[in-house]
Protein backbone atom coordinates (compact mmCIF):
# COMPACT_ATOMS: atom_id res chain seq x y z
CA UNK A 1 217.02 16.88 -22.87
CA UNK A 2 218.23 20.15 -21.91
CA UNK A 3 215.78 22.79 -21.48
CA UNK A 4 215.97 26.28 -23.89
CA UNK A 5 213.45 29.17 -22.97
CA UNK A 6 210.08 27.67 -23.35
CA UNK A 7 210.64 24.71 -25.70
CA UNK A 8 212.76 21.69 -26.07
CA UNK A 9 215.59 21.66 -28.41
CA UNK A 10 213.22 18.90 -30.59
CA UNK A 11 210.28 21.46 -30.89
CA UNK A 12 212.50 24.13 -32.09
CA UNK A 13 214.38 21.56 -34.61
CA UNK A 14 210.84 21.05 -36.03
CA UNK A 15 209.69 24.74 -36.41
CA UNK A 16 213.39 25.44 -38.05
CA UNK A 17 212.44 22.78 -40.31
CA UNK A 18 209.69 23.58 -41.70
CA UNK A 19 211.11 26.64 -43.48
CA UNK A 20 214.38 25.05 -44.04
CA UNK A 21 216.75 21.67 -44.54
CA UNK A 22 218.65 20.98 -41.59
CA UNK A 23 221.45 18.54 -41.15
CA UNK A 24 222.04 18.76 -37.57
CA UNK A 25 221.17 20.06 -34.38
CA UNK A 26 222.48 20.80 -31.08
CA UNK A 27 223.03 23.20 -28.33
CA UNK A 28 226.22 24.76 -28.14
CA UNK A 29 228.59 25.27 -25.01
CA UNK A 30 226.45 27.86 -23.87
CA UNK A 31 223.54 25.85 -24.59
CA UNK A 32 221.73 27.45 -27.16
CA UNK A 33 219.69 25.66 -29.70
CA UNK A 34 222.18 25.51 -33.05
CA UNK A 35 220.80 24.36 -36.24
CA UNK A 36 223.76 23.70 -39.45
CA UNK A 37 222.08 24.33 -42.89
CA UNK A 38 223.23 23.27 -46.02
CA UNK A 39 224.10 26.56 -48.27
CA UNK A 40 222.36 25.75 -51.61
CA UNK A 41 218.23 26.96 -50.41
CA UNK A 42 216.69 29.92 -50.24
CA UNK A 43 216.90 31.95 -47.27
CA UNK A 44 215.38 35.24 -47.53
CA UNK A 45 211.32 34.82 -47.16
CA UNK A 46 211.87 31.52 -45.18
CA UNK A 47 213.84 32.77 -42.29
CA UNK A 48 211.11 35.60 -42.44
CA UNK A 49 208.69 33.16 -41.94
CA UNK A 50 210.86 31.56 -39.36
CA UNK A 51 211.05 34.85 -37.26
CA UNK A 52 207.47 34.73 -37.61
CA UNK A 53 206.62 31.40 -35.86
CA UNK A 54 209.50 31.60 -33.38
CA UNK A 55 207.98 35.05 -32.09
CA UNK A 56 204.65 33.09 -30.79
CA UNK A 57 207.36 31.66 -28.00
CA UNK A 58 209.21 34.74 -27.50
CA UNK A 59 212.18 33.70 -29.09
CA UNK A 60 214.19 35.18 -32.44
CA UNK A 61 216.68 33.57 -34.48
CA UNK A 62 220.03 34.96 -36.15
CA UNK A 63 221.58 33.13 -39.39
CA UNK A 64 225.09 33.09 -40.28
CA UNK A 65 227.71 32.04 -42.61
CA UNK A 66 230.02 30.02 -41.38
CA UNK A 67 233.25 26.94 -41.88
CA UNK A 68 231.82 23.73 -40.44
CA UNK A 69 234.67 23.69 -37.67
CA UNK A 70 233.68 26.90 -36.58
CA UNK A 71 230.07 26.25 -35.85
CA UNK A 72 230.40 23.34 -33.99
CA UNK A 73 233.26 25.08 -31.82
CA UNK A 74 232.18 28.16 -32.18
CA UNK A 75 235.03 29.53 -32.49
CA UNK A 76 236.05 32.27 -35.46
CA UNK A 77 237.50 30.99 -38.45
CA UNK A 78 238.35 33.75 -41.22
CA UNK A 79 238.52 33.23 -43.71
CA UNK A 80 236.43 30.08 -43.62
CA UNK A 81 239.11 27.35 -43.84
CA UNK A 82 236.37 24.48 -44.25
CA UNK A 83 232.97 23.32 -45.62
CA UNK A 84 230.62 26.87 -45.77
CA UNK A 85 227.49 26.26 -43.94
CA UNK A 86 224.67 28.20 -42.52
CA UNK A 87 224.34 28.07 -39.19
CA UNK A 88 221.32 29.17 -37.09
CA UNK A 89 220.97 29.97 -33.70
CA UNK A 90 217.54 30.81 -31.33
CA UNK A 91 217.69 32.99 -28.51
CA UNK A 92 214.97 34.10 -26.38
CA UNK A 93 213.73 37.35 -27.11
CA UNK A 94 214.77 40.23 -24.49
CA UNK A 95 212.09 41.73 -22.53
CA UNK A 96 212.13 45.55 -22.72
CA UNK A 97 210.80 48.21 -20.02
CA UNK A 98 208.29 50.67 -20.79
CA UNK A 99 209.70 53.81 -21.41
CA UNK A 100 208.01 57.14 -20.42
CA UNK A 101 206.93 59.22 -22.90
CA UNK A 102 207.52 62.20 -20.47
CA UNK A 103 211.56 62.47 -21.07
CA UNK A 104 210.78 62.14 -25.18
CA UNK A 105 208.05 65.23 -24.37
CA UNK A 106 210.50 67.45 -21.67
CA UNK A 107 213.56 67.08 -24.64
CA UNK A 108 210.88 68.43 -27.50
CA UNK A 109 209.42 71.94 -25.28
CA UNK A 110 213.70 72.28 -24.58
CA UNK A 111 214.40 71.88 -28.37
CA UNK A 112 211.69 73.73 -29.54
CA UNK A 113 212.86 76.59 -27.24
CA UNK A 114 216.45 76.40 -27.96
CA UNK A 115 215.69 76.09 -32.30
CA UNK A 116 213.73 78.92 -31.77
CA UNK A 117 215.95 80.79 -29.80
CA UNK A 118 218.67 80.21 -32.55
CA UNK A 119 216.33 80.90 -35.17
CA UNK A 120 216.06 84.53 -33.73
CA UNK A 121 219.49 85.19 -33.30
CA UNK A 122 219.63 84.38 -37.32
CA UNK A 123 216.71 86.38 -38.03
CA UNK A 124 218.18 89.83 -35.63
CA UNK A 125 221.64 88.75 -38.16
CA UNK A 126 219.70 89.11 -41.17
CA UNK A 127 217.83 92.36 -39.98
CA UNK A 128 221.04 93.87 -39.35
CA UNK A 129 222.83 92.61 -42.32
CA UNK A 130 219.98 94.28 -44.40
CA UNK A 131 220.03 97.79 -42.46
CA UNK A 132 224.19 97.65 -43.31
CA UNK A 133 223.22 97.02 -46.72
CA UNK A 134 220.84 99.77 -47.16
CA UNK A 135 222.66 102.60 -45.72
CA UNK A 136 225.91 101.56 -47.16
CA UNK A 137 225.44 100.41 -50.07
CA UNK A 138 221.81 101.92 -50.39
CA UNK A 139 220.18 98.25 -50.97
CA UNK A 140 216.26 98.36 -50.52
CA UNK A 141 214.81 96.98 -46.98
CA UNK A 142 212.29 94.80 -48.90
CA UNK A 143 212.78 91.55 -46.55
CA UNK A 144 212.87 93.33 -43.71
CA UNK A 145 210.82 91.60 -41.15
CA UNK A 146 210.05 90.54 -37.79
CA UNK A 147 212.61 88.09 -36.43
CA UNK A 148 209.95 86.55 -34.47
CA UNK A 149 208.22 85.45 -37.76
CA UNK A 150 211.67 84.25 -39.21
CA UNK A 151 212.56 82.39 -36.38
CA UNK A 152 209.01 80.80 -36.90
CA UNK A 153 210.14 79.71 -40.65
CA UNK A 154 213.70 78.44 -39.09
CA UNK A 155 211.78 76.31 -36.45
CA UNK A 156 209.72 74.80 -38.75
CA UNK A 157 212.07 74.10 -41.23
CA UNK A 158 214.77 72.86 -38.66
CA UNK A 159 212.11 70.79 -37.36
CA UNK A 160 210.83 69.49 -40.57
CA UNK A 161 215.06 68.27 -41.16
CA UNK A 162 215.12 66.79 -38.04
CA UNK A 163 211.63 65.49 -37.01
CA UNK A 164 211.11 64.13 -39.94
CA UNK A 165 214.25 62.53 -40.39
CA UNK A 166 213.58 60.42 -36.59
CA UNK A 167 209.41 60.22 -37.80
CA UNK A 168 210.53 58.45 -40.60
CA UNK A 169 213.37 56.03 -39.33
CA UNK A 170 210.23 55.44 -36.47
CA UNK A 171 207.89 54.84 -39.47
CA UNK A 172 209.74 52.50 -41.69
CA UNK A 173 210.95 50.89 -38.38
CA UNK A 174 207.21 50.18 -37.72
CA UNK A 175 206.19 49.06 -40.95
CA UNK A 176 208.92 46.29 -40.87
CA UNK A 177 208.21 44.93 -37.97
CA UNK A 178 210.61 46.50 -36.05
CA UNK A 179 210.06 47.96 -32.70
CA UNK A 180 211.52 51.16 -32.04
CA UNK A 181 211.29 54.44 -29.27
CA UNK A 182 209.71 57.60 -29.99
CA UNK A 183 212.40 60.58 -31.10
CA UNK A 184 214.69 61.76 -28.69
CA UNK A 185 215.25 65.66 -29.19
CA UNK A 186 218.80 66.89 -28.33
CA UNK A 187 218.77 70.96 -27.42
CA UNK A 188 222.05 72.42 -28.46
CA UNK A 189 224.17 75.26 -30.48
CA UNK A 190 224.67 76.94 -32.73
CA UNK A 191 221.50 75.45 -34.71
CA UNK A 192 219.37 74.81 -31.80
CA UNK A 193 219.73 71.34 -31.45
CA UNK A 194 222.05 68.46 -31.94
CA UNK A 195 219.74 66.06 -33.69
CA UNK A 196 217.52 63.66 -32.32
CA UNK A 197 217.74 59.72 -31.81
CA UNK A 198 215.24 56.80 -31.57
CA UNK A 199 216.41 53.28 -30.41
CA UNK A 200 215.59 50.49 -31.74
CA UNK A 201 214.31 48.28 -29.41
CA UNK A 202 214.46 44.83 -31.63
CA UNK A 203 216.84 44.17 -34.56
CA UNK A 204 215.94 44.34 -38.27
CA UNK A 205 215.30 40.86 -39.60
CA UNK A 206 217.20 41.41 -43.26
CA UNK A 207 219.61 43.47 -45.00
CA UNK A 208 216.73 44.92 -46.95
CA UNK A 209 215.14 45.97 -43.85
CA UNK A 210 218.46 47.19 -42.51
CA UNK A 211 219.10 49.80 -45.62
CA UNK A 212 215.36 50.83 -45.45
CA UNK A 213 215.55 52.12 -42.40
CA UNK A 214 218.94 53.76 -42.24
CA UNK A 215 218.29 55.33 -45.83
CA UNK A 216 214.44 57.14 -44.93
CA UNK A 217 215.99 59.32 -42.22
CA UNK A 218 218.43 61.51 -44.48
CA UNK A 219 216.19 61.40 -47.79
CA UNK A 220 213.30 62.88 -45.56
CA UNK A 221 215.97 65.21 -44.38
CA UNK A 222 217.22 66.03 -48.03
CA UNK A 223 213.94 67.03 -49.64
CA UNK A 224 213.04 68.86 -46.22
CA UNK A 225 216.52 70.55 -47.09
CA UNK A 226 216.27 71.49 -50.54
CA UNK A 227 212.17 73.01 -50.30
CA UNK A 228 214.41 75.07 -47.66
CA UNK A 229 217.16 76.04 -50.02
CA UNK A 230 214.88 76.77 -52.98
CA UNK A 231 212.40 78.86 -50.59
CA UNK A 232 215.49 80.79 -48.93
CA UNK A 233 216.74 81.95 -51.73
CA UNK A 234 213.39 83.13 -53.31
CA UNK A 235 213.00 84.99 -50.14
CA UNK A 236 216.61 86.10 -49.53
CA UNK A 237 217.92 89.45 -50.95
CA UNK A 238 220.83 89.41 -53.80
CA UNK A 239 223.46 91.31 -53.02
CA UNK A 240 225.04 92.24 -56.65
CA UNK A 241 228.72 91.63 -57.83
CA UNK A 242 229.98 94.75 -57.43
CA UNK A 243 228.81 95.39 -54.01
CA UNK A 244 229.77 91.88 -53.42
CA UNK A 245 233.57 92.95 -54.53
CA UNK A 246 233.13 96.18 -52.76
CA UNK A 247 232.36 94.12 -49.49
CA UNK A 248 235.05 91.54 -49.71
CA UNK A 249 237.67 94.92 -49.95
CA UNK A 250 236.25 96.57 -47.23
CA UNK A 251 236.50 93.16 -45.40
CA UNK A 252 239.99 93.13 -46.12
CA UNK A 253 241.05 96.43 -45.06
CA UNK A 254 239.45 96.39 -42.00
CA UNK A 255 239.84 92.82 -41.26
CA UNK A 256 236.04 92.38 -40.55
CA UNK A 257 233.75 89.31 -41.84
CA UNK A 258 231.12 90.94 -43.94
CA UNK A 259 230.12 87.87 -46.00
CA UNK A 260 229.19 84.28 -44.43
CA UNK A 261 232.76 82.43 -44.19
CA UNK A 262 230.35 79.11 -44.31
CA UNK A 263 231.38 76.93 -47.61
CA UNK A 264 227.92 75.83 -49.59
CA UNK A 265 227.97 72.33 -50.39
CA UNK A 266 227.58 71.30 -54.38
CA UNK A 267 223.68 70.68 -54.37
CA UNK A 268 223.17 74.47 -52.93
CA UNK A 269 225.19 75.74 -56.14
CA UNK A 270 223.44 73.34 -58.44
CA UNK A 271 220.08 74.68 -57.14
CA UNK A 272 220.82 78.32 -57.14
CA UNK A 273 221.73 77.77 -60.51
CA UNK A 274 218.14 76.56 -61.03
CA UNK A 275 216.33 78.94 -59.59
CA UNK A 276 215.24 82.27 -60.57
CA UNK A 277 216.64 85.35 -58.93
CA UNK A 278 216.70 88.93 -59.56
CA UNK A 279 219.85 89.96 -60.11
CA UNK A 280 223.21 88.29 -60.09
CA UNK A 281 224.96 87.82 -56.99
CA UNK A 282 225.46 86.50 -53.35
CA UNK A 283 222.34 86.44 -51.32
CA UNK A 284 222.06 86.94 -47.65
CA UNK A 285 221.98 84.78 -45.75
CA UNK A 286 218.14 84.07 -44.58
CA UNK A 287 217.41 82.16 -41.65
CA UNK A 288 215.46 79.64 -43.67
CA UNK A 289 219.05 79.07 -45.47
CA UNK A 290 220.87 78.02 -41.95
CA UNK A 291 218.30 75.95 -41.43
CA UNK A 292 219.10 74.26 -45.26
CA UNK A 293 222.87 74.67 -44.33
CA UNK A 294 222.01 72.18 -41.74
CA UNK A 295 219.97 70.10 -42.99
CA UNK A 296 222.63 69.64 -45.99
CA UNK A 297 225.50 68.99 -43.45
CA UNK A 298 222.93 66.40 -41.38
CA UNK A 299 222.34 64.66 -44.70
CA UNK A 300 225.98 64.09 -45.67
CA UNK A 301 227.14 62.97 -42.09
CA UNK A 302 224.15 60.68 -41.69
CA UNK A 303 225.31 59.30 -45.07
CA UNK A 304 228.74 58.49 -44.41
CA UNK A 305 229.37 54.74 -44.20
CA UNK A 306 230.56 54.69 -40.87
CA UNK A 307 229.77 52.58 -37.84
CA UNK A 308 225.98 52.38 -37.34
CA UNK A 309 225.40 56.11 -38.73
CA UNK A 310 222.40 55.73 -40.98
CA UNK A 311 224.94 55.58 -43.67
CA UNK A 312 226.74 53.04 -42.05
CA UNK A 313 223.54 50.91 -41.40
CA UNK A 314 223.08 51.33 -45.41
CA UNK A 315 227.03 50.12 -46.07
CA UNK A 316 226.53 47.33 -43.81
CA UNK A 317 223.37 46.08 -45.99
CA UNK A 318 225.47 45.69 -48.48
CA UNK A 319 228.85 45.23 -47.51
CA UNK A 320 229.84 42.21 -45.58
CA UNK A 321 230.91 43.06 -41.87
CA UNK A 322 234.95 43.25 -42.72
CA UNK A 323 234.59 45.50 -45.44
CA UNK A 324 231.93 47.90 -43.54
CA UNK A 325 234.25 47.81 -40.74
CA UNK A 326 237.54 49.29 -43.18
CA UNK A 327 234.91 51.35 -45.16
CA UNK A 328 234.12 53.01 -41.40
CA UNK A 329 237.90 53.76 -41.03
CA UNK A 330 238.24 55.29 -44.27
CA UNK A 331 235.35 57.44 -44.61
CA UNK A 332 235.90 59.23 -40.48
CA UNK A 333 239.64 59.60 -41.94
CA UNK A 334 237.89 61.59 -45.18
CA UNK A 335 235.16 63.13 -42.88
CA UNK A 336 238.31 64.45 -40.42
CA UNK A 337 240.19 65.86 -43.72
CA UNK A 338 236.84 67.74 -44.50
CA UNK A 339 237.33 69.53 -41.12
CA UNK A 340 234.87 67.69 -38.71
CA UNK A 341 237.34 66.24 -36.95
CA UNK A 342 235.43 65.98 -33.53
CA UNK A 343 232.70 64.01 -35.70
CA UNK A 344 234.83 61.92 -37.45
CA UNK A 345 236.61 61.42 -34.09
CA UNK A 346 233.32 60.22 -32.47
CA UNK A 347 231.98 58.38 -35.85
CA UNK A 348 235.35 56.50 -35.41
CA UNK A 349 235.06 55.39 -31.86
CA UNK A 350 231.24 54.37 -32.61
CA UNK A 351 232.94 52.25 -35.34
CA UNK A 352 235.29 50.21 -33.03
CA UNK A 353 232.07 48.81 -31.70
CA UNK A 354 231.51 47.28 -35.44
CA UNK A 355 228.02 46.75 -36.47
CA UNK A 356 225.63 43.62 -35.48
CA UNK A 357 224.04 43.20 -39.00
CA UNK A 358 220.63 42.12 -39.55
CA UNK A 359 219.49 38.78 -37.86
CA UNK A 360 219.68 37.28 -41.52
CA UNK A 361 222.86 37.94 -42.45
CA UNK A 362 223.02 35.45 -45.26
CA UNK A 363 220.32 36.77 -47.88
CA UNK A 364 221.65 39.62 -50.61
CA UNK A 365 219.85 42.75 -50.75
CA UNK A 366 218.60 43.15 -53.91
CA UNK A 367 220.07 45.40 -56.44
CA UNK A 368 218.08 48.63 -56.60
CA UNK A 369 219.52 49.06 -52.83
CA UNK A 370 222.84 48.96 -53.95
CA UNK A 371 222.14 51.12 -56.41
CA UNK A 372 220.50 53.22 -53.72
CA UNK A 373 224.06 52.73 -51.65
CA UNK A 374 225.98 54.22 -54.48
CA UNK A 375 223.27 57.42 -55.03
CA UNK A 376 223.68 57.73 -50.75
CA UNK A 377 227.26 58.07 -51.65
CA UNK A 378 226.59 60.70 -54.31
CA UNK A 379 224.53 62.39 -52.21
CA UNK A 380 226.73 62.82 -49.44
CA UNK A 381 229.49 64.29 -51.32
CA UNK A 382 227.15 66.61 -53.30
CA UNK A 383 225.54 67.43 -49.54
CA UNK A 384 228.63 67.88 -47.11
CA UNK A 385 230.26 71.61 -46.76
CA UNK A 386 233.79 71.49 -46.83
CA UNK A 387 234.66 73.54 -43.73
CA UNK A 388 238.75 73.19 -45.14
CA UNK A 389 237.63 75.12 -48.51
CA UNK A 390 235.19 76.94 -49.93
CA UNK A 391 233.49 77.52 -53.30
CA UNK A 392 232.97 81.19 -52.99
């Protein structure tokens, strides 16, 4: 008998077994172990278990749907023409090298640096934006302050959206069971930074797994985002109406930008509806409210269904991996109509690659996460600026 990673095909017909019914085994042309299941049992918790035992040799399994032609010729068959079965196959697990934590360490002092150094260009913006108003228009220099201590709040807040975000993929990757890198920080403009990125470095075992981690990124990222937005604009200055007509005039004439030309997405006006300002107007824009800006715009392209976007890894918990893969298309052709065009553009490519799904593949995810997939929906319309329009 043929040989697979540390254990006969007989030993591994016995573990499979004692989680599940099996009606035959065999080792496919490439010789690995292949198990056919009969579709009427339960799946979830015992292929769970399954993982469990098989890791004590180093090996992990992955459970499909499939036609009975197709997996003992393994050869595609959509839709299934035959008998559905569920088929199960054991590879040995792949041995990762160590990364250094010096490149995840070198990327954070550059980040840091480069948020920071965007955070003070903001803050010199605001200063200047507030001297304009006060001998123009004869508003009073009350938030006048350092830029070094603004760029301080932007940095932290920035890095609150973003570190977060990775911490708590790299936490909910951890409590499942699922191995993962530290956060990779990405230096870059105009924000500071283009994100950050941890790999996973073994797959999720579920589709409940699979939407738990893509979803705890951008809801870290949201609340992060709105304590921003609700301290920005208790901090920022409102400039009234009238000056705010007066401006827009002046802007005209002169073909100057006085105002921000940056559309606010629909949770910033349903928030500055809710909270308590001064007077009645347009306020400045405070560093602390690029740094919500951003986090609002990360939110709503993480949560686009596309490709393996944390969105995407959400669809694909729930959606079966034909659908995710036309639900990719559509949403980069929305996200492109939106204006990000080089995102959607990139999201789209990412897509071609499809998306591997969870190991189990068979097992539903249970209804409050697709409940959760339509609110991620919600939230990324109510979250993404429309760079085409604007609501002012």
């Amino acid at each position: 008998m043929k040989i697979f990673a540390s254990l006969p095909l007989e030993d591994i017909w016995r573990i499979v077994a004692t989680e599940f019914t099996v009606s035959d085994g065999f080792l496919d042309d490439e010789g690995v172990p292949t198990f056919i299941l009969p579709p009427d049992q339960e799946t979830k918790e015992p292929f769970k278990r399954l993982l469990e035992k098989l890791r004590l040799y180093n090996l992990l399994a992955v459970m499909r749907y499939a036609s009975l032609d197709t997996a003992y010729t393994s050869q595609p068959n959509y839709p299934l023409k035959t008998e559905k079965v569920i088929m199960i196959k054991v590879f040995p697990m792949e041995e990762k090298r160590r990364r250094s934590v010096l490149i995840n360490l070198a990327l954070l002092a550059v980040t840091t640096v480069t948020i920071f150094f965007a955070g003070y260009y903001y803050a010199n913006e605001f200063n200047s934006s507030l001297l304009f108003l006060f001998f123009f228009f004869g508003l009073p220099l009350t938030s006048y302050q350092s830029p070094i201590i603004n760029a301080v709040y932007y940095t932290l807040a920035i890095y609150g959206i973003i570190g977060l975000h990775e911490m708590a993929h790299y936490t909910v990757s951890k409590i499942r069971g699922v191995k993962a890198t530290l956060p990779y920080f990405i230096p870059g403009w105009p924000f500071g930074t283009f994100g950050a990125l941890i790999m996973q470095e073994t797959p999720v075992a579920n589709r409940d797994e699979l939407f738990d981690v893509g979803v705890s990124g951008p809801i870290t990222s949201l609340i992060i985002a709105v304590i921003a937005t609700i301290a920005g604009i208790m901090i920022a200055p409102v400039i009234p109406w009238p000056t705010v007509y007066e401006m827009e005039e002046i802007s005209r004439q002169m073909n100057v930008q006085l105002l921000s030309p940056l559309p606010t997405p629909l949770l910033y006006e349903l928030i500055r509806g809710i909270v308590p300002k001064p007077a009645y107007g347009v306020e400045l824009l405070h560093p602390l409210l690029w740094a919500s800006w951003a986090g609002m715009l990360i939110v709503a392209l993480n949560l686009f269904p596309i490709g393996q976007l944390d969105g995407g890894h959400c669809a694909r918990a729930v959606l079966g991996m034909r659908t995710h893969y036309f639900a990719s298309i559509i949403s980069a052709v929305v996200m492109a109509l939106l204006g990000y065009f080089p995102m959607a553009l990139l999201a789209l490519l990412l897509s071609m690659r499809g998306h591997p799904g969870p190991l189990d593949d068979v097992s539903k995810t249970t209804t409050s996460r697709k409940i959760g997939f339509i609110v991620c929906l919600i939230l990324a319309i109510l979250c993404i600026p429309p760079l085409t329009f604007s609501f002012f």
